[in-house]
N, C-alpha and C. Protein backbone atom coordinates (compact mmCIF):
# COMPACT_ATOMS: atom_id res chain seq x y z
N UNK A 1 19.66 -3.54 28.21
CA UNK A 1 18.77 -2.86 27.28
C UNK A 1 17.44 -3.61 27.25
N UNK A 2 16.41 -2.87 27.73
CA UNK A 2 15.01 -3.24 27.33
C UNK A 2 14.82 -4.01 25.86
N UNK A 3 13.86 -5.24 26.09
CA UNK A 3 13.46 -6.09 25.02
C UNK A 3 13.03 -5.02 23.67
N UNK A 4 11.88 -3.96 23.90
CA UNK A 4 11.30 -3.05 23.20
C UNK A 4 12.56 -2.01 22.56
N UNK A 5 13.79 -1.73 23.51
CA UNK A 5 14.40 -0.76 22.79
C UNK A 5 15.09 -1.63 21.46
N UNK A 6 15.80 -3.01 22.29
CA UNK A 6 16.56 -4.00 21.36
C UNK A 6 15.71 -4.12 19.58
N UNK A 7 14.29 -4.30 20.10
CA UNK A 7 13.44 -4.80 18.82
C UNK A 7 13.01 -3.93 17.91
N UNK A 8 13.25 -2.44 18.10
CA UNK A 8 13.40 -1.19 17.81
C UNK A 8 14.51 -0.75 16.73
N UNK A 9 15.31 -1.15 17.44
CA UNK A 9 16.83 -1.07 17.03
C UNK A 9 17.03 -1.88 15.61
N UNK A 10 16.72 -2.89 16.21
CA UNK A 10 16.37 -4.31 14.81
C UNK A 10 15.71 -3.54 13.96
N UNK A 11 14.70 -3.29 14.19
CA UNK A 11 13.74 -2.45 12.98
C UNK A 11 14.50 -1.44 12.31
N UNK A 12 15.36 -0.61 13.03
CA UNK A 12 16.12 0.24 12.21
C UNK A 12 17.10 -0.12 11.23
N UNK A 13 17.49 -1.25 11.89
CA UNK A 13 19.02 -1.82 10.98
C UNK A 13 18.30 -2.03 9.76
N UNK A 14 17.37 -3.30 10.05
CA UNK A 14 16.58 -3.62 8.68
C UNK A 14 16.36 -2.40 7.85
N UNK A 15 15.60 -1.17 8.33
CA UNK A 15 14.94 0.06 7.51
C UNK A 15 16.39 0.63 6.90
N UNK A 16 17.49 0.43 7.61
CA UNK A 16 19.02 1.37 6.89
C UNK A 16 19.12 0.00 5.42
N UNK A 17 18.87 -0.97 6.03
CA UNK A 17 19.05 -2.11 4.69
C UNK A 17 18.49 -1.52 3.42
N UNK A 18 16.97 -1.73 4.18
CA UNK A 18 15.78 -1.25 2.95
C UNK A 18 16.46 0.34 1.96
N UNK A 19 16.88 1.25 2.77
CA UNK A 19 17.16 2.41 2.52
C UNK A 19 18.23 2.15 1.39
N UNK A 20 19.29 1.43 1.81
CA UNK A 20 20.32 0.84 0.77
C UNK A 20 19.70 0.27 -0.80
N UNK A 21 18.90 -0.30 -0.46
CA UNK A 21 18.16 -0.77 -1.55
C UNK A 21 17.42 0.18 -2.72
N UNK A 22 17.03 1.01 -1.84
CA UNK A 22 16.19 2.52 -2.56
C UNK A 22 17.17 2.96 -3.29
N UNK A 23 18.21 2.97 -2.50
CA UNK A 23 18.87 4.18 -3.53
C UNK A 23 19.97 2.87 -4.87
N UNK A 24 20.10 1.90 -4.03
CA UNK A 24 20.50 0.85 -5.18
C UNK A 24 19.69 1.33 -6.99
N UNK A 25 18.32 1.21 -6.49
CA UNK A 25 17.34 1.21 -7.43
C UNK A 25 17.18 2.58 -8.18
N UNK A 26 17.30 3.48 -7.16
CA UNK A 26 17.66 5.11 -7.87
C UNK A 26 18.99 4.56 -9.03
N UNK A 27 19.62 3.84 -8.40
CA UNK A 27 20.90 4.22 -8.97
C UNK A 27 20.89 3.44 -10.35
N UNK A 28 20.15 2.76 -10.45
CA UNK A 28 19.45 1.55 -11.34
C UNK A 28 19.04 2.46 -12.38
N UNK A 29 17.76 3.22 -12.04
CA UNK A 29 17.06 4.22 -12.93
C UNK A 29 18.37 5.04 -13.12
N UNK A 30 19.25 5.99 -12.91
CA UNK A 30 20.16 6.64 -12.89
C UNK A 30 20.77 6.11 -14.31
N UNK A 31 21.45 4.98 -14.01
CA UNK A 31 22.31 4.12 -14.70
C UNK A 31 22.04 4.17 -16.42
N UNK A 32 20.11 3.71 -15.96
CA UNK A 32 19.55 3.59 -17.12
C UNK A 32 19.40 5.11 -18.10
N UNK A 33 19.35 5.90 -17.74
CA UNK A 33 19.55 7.25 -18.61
C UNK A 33 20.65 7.89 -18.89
N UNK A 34 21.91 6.70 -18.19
CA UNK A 34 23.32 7.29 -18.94
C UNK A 34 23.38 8.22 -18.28
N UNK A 35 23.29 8.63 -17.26
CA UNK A 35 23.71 9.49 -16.27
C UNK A 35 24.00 8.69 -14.96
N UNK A 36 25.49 8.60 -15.46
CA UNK A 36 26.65 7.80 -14.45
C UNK A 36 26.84 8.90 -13.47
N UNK A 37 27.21 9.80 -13.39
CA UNK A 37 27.33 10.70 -12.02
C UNK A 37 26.52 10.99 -11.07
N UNK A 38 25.30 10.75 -11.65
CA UNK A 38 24.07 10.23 -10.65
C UNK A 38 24.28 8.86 -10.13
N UNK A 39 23.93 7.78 -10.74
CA UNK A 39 24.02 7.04 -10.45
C UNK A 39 25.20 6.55 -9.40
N UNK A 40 26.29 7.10 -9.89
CA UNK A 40 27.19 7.23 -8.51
C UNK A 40 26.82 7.63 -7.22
N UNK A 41 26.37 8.79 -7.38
CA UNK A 41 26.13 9.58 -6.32
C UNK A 41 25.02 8.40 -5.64
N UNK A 42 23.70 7.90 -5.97
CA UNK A 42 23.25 6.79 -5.27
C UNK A 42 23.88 5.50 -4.83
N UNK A 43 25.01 5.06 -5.78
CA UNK A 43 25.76 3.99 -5.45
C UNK A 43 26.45 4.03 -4.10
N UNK A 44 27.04 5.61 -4.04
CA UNK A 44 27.80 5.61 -2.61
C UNK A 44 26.70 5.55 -1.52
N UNK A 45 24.87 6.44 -1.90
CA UNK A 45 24.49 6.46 -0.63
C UNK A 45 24.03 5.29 -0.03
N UNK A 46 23.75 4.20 -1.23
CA UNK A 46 23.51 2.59 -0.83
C UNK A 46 24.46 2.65 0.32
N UNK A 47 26.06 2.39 -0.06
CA UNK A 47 26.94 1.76 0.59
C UNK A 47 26.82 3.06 2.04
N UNK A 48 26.72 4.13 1.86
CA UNK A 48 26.79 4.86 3.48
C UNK A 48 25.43 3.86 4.48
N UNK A 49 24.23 3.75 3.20
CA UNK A 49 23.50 2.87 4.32
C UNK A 49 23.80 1.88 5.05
N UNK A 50 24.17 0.66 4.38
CA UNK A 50 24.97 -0.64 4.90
C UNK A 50 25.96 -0.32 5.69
N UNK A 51 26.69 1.07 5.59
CA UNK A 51 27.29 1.50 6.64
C UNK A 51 26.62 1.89 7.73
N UNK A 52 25.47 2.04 7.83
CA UNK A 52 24.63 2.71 9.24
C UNK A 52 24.16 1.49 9.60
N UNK A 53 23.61 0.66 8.90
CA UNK A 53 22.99 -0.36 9.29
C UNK A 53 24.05 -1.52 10.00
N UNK A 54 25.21 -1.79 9.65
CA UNK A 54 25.86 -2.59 9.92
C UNK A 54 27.16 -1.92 11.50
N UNK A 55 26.65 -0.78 11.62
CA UNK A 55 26.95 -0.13 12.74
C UNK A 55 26.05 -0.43 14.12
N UNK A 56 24.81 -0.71 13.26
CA UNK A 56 23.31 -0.76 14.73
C UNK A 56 23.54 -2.24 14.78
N UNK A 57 24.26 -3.23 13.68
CA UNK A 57 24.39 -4.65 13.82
C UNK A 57 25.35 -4.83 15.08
N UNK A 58 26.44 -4.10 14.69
CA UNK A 58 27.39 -4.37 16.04
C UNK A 58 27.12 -4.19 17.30
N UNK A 59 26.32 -2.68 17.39
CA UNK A 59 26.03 -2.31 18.63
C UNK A 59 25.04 -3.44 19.45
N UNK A 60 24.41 -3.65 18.33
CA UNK A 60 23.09 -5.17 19.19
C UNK A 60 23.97 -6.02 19.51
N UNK A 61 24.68 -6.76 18.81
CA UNK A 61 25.84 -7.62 19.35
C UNK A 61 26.69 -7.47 20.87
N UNK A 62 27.36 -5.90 20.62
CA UNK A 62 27.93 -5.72 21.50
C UNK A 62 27.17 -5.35 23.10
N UNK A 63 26.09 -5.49 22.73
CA UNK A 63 24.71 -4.93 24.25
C UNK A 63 24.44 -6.69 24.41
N UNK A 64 24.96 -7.50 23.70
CA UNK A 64 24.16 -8.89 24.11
C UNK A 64 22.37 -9.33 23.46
N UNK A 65 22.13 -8.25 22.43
CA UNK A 65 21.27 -8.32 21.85
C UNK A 65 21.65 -9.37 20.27
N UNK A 66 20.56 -9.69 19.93
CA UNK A 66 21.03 -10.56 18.28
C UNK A 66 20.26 -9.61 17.20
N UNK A 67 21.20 -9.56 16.36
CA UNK A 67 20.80 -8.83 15.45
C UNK A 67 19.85 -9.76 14.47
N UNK A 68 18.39 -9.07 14.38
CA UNK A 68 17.52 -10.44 13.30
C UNK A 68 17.42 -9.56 11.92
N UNK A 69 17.75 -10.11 10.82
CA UNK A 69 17.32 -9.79 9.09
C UNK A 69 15.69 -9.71 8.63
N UNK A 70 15.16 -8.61 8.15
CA UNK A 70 14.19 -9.25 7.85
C UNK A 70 13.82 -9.25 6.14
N UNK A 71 12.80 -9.57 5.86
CA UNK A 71 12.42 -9.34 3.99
C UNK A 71 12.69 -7.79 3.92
N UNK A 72 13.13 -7.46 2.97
CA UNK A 72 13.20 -6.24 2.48
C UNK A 72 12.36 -6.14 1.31
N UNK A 73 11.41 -4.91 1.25
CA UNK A 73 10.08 -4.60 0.16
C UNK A 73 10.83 -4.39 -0.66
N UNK A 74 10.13 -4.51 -1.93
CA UNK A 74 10.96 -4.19 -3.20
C UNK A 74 10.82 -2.58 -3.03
N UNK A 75 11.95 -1.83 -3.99
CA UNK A 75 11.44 -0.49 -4.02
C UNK A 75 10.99 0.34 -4.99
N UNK A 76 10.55 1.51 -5.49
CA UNK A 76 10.61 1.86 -6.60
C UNK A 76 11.98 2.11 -7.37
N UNK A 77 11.10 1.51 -8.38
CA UNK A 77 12.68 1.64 -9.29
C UNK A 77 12.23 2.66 -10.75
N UNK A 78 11.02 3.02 -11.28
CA UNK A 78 10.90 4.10 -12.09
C UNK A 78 10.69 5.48 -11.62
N UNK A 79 11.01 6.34 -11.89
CA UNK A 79 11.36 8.29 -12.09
C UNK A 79 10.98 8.55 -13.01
N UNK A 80 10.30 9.85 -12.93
CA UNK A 80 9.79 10.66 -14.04
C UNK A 80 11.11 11.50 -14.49
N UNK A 81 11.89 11.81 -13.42
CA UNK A 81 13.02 12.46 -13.45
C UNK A 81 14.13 12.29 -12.87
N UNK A 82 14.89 12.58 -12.84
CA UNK A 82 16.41 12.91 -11.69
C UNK A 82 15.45 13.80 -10.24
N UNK A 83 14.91 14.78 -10.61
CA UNK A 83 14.66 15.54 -10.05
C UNK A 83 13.48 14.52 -8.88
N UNK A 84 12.69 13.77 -9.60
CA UNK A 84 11.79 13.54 -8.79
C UNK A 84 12.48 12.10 -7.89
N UNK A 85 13.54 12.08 -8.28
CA UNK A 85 14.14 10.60 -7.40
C UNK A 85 15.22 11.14 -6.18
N UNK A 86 15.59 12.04 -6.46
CA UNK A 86 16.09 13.54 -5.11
C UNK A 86 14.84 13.82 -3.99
N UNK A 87 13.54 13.93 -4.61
CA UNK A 87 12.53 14.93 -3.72
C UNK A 87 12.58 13.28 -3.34
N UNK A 88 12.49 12.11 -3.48
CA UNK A 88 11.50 11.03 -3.26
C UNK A 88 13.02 10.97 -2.13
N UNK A 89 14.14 10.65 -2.47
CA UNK A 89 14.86 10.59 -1.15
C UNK A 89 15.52 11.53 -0.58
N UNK A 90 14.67 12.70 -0.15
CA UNK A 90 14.70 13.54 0.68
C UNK A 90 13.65 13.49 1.40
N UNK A 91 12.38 12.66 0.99
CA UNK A 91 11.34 12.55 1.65
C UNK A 91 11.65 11.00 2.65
N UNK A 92 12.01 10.01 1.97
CA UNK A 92 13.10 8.87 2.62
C UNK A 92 13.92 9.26 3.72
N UNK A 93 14.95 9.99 3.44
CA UNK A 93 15.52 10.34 4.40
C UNK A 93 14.64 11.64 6.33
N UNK A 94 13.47 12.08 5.32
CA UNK A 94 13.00 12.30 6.57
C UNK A 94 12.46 11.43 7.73
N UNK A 95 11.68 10.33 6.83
CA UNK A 95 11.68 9.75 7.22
C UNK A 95 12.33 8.94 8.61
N UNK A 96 13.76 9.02 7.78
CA UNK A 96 14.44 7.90 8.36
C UNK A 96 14.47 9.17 9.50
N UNK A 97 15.34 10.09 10.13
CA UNK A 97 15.21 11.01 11.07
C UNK A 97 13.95 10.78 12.27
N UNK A 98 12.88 10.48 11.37
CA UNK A 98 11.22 10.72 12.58
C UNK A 98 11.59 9.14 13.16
N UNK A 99 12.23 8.13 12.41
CA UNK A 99 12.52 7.08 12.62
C UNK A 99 13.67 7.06 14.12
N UNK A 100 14.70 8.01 13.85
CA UNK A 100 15.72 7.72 14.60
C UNK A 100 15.26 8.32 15.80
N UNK A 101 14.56 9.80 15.50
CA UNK A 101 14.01 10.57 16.47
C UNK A 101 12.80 9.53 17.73
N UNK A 102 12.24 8.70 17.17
CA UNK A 102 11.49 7.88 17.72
C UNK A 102 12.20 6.78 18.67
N UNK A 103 13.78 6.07 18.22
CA UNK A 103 14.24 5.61 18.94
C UNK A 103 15.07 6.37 19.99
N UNK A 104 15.63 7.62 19.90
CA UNK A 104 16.13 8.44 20.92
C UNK A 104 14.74 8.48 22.26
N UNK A 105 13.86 8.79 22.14
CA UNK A 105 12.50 8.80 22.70
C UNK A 105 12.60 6.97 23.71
N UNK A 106 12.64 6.34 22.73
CA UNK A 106 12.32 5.41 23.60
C UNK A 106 13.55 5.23 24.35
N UNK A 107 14.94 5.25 24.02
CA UNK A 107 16.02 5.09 24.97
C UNK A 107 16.37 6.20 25.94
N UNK A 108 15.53 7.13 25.95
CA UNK A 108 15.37 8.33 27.04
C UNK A 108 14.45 7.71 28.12
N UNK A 109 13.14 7.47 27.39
CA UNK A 109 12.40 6.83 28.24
C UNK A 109 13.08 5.87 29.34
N UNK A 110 13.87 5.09 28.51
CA UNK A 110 14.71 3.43 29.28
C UNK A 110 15.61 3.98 29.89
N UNK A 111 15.82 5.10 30.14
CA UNK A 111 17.18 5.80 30.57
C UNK A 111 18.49 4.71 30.20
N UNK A 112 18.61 4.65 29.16
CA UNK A 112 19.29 3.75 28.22
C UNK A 112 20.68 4.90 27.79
N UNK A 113 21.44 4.65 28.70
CA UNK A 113 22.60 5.90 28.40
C UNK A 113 23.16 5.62 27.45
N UNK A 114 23.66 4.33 27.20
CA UNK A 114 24.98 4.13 26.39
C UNK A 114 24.01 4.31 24.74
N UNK A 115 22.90 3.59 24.67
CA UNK A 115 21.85 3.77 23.74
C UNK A 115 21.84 5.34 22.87
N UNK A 116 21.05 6.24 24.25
CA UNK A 116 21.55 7.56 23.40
C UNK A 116 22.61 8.04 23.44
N UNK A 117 23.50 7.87 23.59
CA UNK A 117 24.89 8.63 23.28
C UNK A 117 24.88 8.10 21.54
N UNK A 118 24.65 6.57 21.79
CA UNK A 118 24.65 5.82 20.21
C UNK A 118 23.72 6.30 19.05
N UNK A 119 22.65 6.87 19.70
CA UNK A 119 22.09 7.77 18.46
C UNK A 119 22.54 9.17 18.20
N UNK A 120 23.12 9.71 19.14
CA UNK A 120 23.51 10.80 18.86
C UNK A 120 24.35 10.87 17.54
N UNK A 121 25.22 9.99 17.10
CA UNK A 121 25.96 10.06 15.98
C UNK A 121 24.61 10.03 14.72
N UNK A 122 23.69 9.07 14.73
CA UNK A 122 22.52 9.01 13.42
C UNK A 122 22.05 9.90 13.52
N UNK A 123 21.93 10.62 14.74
CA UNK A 123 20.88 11.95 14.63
C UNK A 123 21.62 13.25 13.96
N UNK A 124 22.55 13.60 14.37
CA UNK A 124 23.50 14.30 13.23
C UNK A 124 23.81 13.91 12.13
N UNK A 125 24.15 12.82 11.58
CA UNK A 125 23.63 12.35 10.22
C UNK A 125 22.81 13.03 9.56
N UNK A 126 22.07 12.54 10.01
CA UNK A 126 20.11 12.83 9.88
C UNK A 126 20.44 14.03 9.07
N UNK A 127 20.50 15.28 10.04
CA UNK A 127 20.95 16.48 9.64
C UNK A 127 21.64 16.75 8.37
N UNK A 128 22.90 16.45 8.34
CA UNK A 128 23.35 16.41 7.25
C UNK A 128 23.07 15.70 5.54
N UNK A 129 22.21 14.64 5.84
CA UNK A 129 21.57 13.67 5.25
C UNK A 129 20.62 15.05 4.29
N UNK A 130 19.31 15.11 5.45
CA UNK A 130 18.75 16.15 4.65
C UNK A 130 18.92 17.61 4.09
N UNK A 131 20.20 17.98 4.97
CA UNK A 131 20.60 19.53 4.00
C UNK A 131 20.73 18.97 2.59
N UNK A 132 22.21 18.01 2.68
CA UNK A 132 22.61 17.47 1.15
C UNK A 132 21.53 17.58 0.32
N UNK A 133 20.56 16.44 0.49
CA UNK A 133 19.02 16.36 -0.28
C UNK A 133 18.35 17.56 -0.77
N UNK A 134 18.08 18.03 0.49
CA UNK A 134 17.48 19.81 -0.25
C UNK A 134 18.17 20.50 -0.78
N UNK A 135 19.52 20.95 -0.50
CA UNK A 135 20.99 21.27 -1.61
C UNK A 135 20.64 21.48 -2.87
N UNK A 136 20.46 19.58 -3.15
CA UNK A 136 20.55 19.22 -4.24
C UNK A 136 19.29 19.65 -4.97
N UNK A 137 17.93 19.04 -4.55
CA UNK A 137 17.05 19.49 -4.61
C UNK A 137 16.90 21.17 -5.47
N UNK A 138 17.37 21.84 -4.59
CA UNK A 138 17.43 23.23 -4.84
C UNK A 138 18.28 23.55 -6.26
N UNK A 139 19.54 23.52 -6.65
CA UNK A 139 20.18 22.91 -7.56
C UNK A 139 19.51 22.23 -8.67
N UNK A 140 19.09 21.30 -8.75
CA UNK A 140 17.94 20.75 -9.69
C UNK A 140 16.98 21.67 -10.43
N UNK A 141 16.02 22.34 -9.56
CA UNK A 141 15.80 23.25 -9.47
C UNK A 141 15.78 24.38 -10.76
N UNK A 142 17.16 24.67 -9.97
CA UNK A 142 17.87 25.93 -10.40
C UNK A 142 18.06 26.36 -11.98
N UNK A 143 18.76 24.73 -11.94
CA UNK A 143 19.46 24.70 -12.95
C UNK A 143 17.99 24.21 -14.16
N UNK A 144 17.08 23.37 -14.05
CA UNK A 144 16.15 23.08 -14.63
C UNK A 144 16.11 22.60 -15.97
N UNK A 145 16.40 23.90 -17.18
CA UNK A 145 16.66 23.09 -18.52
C UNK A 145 17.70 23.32 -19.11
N UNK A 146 18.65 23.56 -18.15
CA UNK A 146 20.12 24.14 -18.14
C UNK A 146 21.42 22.76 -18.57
N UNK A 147 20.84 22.33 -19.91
CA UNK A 147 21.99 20.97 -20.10
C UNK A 147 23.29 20.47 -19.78
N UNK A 148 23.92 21.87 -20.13
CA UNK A 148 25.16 22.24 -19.00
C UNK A 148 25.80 22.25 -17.83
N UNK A 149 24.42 22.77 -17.21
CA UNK A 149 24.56 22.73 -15.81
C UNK A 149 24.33 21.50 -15.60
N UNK A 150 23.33 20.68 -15.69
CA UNK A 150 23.26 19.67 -15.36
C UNK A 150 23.86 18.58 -15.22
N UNK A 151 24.66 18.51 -16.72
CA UNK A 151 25.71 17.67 -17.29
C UNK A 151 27.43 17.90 -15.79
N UNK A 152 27.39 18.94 -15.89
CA UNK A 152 28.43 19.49 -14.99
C UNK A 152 27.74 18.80 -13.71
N UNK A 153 26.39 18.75 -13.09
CA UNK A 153 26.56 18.24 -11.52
C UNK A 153 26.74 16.85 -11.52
N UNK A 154 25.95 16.14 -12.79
CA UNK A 154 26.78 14.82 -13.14
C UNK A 154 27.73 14.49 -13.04
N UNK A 155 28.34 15.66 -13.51
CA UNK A 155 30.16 15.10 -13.48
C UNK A 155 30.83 15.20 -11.76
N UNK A 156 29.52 16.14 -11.49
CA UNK A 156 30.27 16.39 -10.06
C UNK A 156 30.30 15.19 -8.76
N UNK A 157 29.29 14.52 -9.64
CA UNK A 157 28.75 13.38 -8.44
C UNK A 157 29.30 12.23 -9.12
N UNK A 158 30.09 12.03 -10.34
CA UNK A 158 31.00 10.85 -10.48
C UNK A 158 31.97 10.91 -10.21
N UNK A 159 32.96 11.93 -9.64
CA UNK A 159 33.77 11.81 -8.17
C UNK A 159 33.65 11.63 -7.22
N UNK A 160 32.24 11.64 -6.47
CA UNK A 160 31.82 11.44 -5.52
C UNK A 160 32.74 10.18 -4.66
N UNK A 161 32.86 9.90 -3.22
CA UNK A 161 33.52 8.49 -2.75
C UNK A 161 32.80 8.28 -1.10
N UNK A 162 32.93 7.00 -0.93
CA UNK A 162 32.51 7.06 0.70
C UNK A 162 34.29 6.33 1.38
N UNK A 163 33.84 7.14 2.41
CA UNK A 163 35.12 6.94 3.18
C UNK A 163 34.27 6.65 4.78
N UNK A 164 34.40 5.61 5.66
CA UNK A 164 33.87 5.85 6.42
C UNK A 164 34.36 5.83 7.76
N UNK A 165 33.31 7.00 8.20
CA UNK A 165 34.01 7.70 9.63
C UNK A 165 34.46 6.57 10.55
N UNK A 166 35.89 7.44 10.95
CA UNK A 166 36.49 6.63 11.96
C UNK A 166 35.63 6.28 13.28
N UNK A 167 35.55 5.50 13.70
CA UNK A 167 35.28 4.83 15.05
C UNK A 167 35.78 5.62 16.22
């Protein structure tokens, strides 16, 4: 694997870190308005991050690459709303996509086979990542000054669990 794809890669793990952190902090604000079923619902997507990130750790390992840590930015941690901490990581998560989409690009370039086969799993993510978001989004929405409703998707997202995909 090319030096540039390896240092790439690094950058991503770190950015799935950072990402963990975001929604840590959603889940923070969450917490703080007594809306535990939110806050769940961010608690698990922390831990799916550290799950993506600690997936691109192995793979560097296993290519003979070293996986490097870097500072992680603080993130926002105040919301005007529920609603506006959904649009903010749905806009995150596109992010992360133009992100992954950028490393597929360069391991095409490297004709880096084993590389993209390895994004192929984040890039479907991706996908699913942002339906959920807009879903929800939409939902939010919907429901607007609907206490009920709201209270109910709360409840729906303190069942929420991560289970993670088999290998």
């Amino acid at each position: 694997m090319q030096e540039e794809l390896a240092k790439a890669l690094n950058d991503q793990m770190n950015f799935e870190f950072y990402s963990a952190h975001v929604y840590l902090a959603m889940a923070a604000y969450c917490s703080g308005e007594s809306l535990d079923g939110f806050a769940n619902f961010f608690l698990i997507q922390a831990e799916e991050e550290r799950f993506h990130a600690m997936k691109i750790y192995k793979f560097l390992n296993d290519r003979d690459h070293r996986a490097t840590l870097a500072a992680l930015p603080e993130p926002k941690n105040e919301y005007a709303s529920v609603l506006e901490a959904f649009e903010a990581s749905y806009a995150h998560e596109q992010k992360n996509t133009s992100k992954f989409y950028h490393l597929a690009d360069l391991a095409l370039d490297a004709r880096e086979h084993a590389t993209i086969y390895f994004l192929k799993w984040f890039i479907d993510e991706q996908v699913e990542e942002e339906a959920l978001f807009s879903s929800i989004i939409q939902k939010l929405k919907r429901i607007e000054n609907d206490s009920n409703a709201f209270f109910m998707l709360d409840a729906e997202f303190a069942a929420r669990t991560f289970t993670p995909p088999a290998e």
